[in-house]
C-alpha atoms as a PDB file:
ATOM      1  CA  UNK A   1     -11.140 -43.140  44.523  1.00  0.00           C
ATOM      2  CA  UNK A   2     -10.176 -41.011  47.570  1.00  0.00           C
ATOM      3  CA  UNK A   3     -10.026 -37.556  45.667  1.00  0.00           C
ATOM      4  CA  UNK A   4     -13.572 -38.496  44.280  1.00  0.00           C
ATOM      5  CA  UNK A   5     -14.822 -38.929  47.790  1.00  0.00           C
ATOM      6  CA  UNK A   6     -13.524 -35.564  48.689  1.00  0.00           C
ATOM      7  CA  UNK A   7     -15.118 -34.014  45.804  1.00  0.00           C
ATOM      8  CA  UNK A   8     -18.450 -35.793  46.769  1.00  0.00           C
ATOM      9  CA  UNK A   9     -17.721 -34.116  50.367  1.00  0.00           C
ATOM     10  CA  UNK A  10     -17.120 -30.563  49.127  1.00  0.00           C
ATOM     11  CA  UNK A  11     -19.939 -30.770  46.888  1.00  0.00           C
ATOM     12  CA  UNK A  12     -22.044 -31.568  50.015  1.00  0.00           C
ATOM     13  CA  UNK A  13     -20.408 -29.251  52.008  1.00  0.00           C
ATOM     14  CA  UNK A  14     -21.812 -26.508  49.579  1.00  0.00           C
ATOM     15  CA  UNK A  15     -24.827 -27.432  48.918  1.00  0.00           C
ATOM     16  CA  UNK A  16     -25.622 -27.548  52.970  1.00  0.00           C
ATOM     17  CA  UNK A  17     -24.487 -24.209  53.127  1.00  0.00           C
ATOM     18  CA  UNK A  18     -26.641 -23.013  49.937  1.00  0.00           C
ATOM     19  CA  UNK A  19     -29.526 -24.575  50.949  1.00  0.00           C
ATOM     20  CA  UNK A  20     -29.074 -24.532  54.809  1.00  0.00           C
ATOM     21  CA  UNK A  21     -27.048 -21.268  55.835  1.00  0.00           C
ATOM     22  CA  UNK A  22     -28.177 -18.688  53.517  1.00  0.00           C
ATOM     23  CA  UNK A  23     -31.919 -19.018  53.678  1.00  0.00           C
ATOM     24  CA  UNK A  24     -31.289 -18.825  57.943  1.00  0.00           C
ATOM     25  CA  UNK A  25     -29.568 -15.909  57.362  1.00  0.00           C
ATOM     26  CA  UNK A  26     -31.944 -13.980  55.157  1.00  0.00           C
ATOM     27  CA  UNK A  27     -34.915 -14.979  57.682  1.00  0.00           C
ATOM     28  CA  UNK A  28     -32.626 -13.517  60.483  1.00  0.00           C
ATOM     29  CA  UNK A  29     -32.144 -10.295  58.325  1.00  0.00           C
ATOM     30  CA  UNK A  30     -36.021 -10.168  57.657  1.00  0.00           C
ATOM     31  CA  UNK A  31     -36.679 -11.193  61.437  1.00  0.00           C
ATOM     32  CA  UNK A  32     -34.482  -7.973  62.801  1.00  0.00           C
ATOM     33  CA  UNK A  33     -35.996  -5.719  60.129  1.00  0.00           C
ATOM     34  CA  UNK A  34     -39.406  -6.290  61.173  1.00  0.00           C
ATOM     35  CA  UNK A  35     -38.204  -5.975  64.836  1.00  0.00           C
ATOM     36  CA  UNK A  36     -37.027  -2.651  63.965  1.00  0.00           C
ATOM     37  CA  UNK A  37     -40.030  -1.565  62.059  1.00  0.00           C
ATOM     38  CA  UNK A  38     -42.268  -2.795  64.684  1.00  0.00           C
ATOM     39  CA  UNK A  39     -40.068  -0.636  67.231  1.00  0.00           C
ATOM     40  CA  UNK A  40     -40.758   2.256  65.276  1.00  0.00           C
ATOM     41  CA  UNK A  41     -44.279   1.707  65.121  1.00  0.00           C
ATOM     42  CA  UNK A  42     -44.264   2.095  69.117  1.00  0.00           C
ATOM     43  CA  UNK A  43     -42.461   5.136  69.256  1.00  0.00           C
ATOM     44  CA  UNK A  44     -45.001   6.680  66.942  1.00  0.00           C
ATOM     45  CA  UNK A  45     -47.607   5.368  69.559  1.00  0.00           C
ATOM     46  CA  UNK A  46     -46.041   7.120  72.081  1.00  0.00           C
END
C-alpha cells in the first residue's frame, strides 16, 4: 500500500513539473528574448 502511495507521489511530482515548471521556463526564455530584441530596437533608434 505504501509503495503505491509513493508511486501516486512521484507521478504527481512529475506531472507538477511538466505542467508547472516547463511552461514558466519557456515564458521566461520568450520574456528575455523579447527584452533583448526590444533592446536592439533602441540602439537602432539611437
Amino acid at each position: 500500500m505504501i509503495e503505491i502511495f509513493k508511486s501516486f507521489i512521484f507521478i504527481l511530482f512529475a506531472w507538477v513539473i511538466f505542467y508547472w515548471i516547463i511552461p514558466y521556463g519557456m515564458y521566461l526564455t520568450l520574456k528575455h528574448k523579447n527584452m533583448e530584441k526590444e533592446s536592439i530596437m533602441r540602439h537602432d533608434v539611437y
